[in-house]
PDB file of N, CA and C in Angstrom:
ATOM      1  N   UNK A   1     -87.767-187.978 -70.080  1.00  0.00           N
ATOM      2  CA  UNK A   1     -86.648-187.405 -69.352  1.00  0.00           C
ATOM      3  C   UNK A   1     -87.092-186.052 -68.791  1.00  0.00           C
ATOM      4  N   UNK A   2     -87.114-185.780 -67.535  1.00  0.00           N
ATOM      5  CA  UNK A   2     -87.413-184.780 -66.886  1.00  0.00           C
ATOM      6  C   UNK A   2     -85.907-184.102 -66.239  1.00  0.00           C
ATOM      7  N   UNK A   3     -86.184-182.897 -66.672  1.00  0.00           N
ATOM      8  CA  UNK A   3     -84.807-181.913 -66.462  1.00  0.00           C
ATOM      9  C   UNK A   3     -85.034-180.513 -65.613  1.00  0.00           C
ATOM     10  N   UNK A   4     -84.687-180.689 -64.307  1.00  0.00           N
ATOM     11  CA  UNK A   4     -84.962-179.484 -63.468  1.00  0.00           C
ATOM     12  C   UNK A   4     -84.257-178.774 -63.250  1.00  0.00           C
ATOM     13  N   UNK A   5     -84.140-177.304 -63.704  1.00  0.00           N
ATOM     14  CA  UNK A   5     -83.520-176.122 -63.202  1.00  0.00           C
ATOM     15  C   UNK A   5     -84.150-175.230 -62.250  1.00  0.00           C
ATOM     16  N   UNK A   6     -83.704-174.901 -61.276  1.00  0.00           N
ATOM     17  CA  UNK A   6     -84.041-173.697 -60.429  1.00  0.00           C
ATOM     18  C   UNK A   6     -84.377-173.103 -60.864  1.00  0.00           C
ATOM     19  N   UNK A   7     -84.118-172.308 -61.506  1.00  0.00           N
ATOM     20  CA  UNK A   7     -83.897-170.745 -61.889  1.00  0.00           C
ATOM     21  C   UNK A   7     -84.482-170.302 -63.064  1.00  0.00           C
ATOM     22  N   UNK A   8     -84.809-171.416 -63.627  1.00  0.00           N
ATOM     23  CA  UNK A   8     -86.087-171.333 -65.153  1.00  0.00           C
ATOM     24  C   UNK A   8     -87.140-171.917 -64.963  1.00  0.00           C
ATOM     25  N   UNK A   9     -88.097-171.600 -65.050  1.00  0.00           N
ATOM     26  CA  UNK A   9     -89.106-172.367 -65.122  1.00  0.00           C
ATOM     27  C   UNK A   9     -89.516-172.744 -66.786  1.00  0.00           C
ATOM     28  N   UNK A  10     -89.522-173.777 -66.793  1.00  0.00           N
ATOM     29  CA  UNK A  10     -89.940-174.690 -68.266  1.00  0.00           C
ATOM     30  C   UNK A  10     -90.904-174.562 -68.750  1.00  0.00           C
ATOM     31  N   UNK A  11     -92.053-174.343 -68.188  1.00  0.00           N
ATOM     32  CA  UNK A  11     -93.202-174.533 -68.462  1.00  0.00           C
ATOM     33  C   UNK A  11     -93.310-173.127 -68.846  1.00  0.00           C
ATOM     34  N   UNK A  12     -93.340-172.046 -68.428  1.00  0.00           N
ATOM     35  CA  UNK A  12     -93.277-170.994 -68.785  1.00  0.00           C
ATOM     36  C   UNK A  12     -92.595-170.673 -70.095  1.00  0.00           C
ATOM     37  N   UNK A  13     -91.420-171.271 -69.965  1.00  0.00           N
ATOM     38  CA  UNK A  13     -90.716-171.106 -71.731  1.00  0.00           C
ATOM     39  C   UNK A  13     -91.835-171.785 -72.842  1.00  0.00           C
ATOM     40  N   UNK A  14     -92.027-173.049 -72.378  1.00  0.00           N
ATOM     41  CA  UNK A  14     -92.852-173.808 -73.423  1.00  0.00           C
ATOM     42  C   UNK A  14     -93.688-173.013 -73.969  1.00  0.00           C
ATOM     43  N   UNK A  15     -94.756-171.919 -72.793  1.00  0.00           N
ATOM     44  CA  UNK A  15     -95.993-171.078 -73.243  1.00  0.00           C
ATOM     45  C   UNK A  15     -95.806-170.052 -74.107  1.00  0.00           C
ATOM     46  N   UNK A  16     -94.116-169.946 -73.788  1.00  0.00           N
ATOM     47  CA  UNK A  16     -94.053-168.417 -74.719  1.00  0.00           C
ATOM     48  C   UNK A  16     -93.774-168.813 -76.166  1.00  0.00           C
ATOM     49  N   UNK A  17     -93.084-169.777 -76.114  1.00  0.00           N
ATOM     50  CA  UNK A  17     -92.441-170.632 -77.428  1.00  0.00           C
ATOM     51  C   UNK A  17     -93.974-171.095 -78.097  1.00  0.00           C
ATOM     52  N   UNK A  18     -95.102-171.230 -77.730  1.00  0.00           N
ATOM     53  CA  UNK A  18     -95.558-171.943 -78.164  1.00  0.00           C
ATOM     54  C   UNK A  18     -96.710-170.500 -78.550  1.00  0.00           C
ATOM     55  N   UNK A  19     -96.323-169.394 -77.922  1.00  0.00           N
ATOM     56  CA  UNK A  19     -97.654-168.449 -78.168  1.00  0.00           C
ATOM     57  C   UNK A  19     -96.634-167.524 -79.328  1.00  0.00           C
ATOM     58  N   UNK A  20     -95.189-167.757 -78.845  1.00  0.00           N
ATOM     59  CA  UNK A  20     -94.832-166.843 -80.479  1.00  0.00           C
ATOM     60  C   UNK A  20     -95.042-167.774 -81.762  1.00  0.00           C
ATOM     61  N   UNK A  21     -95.069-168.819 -81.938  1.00  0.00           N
ATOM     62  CA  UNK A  21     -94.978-169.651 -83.299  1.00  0.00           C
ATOM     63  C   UNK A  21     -96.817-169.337 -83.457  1.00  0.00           C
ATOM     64  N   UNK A  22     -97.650-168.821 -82.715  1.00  0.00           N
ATOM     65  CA  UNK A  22     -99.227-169.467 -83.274  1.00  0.00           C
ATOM     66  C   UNK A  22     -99.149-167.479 -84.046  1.00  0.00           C
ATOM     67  N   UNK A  23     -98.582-166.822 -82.941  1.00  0.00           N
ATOM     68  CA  UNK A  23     -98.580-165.339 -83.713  1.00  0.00           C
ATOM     69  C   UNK A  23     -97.533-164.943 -84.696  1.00  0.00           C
ATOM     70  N   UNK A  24     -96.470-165.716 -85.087  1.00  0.00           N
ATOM     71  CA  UNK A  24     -96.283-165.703 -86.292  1.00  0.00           C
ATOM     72  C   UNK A  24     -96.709-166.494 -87.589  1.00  0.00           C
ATOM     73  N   UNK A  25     -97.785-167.585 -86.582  1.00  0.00           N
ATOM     74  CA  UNK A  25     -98.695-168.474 -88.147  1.00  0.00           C
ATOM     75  C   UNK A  25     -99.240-167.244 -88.470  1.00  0.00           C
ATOM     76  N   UNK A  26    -100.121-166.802 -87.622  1.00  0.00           N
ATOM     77  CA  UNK A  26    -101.277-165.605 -87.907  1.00  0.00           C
ATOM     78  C   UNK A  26    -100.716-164.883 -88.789  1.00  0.00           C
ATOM     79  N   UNK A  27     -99.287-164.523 -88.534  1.00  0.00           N
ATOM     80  CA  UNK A  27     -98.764-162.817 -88.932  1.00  0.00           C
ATOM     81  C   UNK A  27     -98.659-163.320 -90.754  1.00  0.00           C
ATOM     82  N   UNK A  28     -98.225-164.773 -90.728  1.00  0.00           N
ATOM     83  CA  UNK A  28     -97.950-165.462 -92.126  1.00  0.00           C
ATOM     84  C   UNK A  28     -99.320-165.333 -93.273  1.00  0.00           C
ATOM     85  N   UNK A  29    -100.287-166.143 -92.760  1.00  0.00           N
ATOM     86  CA  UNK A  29    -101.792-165.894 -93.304  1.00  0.00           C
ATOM     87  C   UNK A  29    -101.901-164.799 -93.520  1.00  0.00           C
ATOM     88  N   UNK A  30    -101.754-163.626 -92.658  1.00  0.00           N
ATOM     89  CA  UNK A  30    -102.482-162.446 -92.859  1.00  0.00           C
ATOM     90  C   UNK A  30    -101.134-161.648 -94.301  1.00  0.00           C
ATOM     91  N   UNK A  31    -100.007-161.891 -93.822  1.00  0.00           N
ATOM     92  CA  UNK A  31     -99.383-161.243 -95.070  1.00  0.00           C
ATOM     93  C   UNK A  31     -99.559-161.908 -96.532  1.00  0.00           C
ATOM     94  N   UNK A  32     -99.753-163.419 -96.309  1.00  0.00           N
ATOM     95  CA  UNK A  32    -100.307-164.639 -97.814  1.00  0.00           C
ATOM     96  C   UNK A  32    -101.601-163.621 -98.541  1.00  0.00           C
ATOM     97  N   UNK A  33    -102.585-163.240 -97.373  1.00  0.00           N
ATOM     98  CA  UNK A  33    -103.972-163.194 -97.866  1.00  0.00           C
ATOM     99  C   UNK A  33    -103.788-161.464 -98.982  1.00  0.00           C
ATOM    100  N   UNK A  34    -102.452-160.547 -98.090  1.00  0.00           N
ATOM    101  CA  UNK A  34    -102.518-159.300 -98.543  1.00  0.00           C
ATOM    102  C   UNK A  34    -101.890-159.283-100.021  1.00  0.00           C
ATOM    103  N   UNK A  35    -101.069-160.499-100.383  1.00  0.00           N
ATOM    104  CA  UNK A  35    -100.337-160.294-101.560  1.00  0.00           C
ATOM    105  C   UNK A  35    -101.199-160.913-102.807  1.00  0.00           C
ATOM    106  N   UNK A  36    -101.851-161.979-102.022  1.00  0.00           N
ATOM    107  CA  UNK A  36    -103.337-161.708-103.316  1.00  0.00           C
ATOM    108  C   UNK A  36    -104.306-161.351-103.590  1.00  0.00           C
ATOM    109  N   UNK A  37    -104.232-160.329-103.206  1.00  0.00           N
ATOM    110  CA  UNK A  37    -104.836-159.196-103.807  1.00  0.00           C
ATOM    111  C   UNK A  37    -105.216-158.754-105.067  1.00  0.00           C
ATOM    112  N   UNK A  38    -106.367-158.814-106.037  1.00  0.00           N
ATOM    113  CA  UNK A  38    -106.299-157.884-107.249  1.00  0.00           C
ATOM    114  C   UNK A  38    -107.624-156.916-107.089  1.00  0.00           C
ATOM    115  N   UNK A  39    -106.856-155.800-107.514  1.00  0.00           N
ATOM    116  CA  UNK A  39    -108.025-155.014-108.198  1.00  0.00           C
ATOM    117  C   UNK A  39    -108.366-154.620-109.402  1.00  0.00           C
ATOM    118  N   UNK A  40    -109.732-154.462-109.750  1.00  0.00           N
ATOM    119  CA  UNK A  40    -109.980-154.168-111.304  1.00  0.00           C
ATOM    120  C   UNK A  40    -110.946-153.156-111.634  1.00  0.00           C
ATOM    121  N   UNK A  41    -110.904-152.067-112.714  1.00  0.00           N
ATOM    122  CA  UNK A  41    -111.154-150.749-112.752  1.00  0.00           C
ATOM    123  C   UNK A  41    -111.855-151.153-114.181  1.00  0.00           C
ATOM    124  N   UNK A  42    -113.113-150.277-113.557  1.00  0.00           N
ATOM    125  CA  UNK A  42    -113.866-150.176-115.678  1.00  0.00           C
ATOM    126  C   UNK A  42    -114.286-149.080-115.568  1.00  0.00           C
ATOM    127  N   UNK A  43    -113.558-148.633-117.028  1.00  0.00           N
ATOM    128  CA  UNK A  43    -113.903-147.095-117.231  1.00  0.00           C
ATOM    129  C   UNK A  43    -115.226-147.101-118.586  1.00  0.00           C
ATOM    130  N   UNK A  44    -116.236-146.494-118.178  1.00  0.00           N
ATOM    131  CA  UNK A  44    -117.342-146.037-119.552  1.00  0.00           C
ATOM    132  C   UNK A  44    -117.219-144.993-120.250  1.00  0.00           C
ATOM    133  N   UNK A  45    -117.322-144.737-121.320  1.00  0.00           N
ATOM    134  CA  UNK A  45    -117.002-143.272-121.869  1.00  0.00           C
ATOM    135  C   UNK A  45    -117.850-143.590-123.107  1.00  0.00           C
ATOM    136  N   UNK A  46    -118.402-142.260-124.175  1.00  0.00           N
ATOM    137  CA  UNK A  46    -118.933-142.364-125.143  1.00  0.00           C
ATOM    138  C   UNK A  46    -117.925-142.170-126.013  1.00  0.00           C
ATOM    139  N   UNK A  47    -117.525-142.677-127.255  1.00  0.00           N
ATOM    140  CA  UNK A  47    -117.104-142.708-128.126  1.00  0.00           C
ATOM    141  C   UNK A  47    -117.746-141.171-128.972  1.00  0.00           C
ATOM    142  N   UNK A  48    -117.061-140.117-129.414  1.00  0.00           N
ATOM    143  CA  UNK A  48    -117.780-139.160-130.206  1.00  0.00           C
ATOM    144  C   UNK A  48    -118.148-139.715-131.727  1.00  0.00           C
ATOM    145  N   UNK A  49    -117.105-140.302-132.352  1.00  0.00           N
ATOM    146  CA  UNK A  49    -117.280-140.566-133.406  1.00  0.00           C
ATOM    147  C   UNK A  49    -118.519-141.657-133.984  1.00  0.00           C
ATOM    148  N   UNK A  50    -118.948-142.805-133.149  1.00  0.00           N
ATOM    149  CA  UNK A  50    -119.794-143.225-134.137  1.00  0.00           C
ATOM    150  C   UNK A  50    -120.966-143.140-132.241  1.00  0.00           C
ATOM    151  N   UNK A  51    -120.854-142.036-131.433  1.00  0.00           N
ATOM    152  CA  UNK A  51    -121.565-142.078-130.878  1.00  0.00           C
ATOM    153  C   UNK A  51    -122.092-143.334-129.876  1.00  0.00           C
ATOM    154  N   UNK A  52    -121.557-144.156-129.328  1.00  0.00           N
ATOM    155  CA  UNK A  52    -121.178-145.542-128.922  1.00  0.00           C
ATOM    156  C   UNK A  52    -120.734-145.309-127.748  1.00  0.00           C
ATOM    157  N   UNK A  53    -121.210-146.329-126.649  1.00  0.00           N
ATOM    158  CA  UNK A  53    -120.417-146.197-125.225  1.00  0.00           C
ATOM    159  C   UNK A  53    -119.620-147.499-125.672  1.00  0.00           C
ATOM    160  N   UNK A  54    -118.395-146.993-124.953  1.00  0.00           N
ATOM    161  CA  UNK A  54    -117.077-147.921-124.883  1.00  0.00           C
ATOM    162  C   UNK A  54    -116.646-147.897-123.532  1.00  0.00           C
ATOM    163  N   UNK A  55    -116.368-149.335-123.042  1.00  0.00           N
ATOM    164  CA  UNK A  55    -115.780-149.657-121.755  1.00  0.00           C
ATOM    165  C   UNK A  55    -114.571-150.395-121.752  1.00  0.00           C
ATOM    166  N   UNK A  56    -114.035-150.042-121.427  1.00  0.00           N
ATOM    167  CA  UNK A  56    -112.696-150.798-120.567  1.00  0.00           C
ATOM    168  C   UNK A  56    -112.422-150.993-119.574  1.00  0.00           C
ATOM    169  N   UNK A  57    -111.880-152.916-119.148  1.00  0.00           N
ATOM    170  CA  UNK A  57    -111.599-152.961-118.281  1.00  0.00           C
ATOM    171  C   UNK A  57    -110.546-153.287-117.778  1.00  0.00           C
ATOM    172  N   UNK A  58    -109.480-152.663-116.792  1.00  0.00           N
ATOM    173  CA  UNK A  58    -108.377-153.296-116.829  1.00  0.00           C
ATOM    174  C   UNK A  58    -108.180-154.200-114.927  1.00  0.00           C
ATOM    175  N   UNK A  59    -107.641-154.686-114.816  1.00  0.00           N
ATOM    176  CA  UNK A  59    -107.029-155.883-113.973  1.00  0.00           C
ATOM    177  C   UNK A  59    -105.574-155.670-113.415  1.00  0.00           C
ATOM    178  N   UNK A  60    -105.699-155.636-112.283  1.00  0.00           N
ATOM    179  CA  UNK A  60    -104.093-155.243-111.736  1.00  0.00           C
ATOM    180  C   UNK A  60    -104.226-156.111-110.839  1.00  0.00           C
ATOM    181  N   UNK A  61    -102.760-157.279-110.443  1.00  0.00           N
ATOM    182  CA  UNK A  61    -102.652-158.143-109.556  1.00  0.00           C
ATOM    183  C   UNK A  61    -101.503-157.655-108.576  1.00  0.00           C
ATOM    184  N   UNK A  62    -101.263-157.471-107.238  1.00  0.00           N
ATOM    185  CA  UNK A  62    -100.082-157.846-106.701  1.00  0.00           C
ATOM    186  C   UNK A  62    -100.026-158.685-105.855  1.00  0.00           C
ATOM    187  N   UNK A  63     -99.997-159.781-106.754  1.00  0.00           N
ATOM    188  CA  UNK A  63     -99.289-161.259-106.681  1.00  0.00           C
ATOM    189  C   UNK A  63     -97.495-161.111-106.422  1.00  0.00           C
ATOM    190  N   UNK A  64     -96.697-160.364-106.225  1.00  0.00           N
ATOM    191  CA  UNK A  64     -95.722-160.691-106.545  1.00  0.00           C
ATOM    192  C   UNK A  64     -94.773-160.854-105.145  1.00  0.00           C
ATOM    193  N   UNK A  65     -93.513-161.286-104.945  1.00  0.00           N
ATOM    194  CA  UNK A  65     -92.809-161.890-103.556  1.00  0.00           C
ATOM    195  C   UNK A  65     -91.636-160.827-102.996  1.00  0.00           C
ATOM    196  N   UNK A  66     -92.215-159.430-103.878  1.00  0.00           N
ATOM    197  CA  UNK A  66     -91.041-158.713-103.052  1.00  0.00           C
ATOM    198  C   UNK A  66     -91.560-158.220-101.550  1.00  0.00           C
ATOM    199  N   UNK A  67     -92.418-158.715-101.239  1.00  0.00           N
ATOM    200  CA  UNK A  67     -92.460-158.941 -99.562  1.00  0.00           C
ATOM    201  C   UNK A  67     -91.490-160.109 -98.603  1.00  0.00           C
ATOM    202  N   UNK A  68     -90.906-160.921 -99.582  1.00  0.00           N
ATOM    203  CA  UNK A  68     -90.454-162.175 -98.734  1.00  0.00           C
ATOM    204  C   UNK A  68     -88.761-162.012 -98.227  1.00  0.00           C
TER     205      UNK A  68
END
């Protein structure tokens, strides 16, 4: 079914319709990729008491959906 209006051109809508949905896939991926994210921190230090290096490491995720 072919539907002609004057005063719009169709084809032109189609391009825009079709170039905002590919830049909001993009915009989707790119915010997916930022929320999994982790970083992880190790700290070395000597222990005074029995003279000993001690490390710790800790792990921080923000995994979480208060972006949505």
């Amino acid at each position: 079914m072919n539907v002609e209006v004057e005063w719009v051109n169709l084809d032109m809508i189609g391009y825009i319709l079709m170039g905002a949905g590919a830049v909001i896939f993009i915009v989707g991926i790119v915010l997916l990729a930022r929320r999994r994210r982790s970083e992880s921190v190790t700290h070395t230090a000597v222990d005074p008491t029995v003279n000993e290096r001690v490390t710790r490491q800790s792990t921080s995720s923000t995994d979480d959906a208060a972006g949505l």
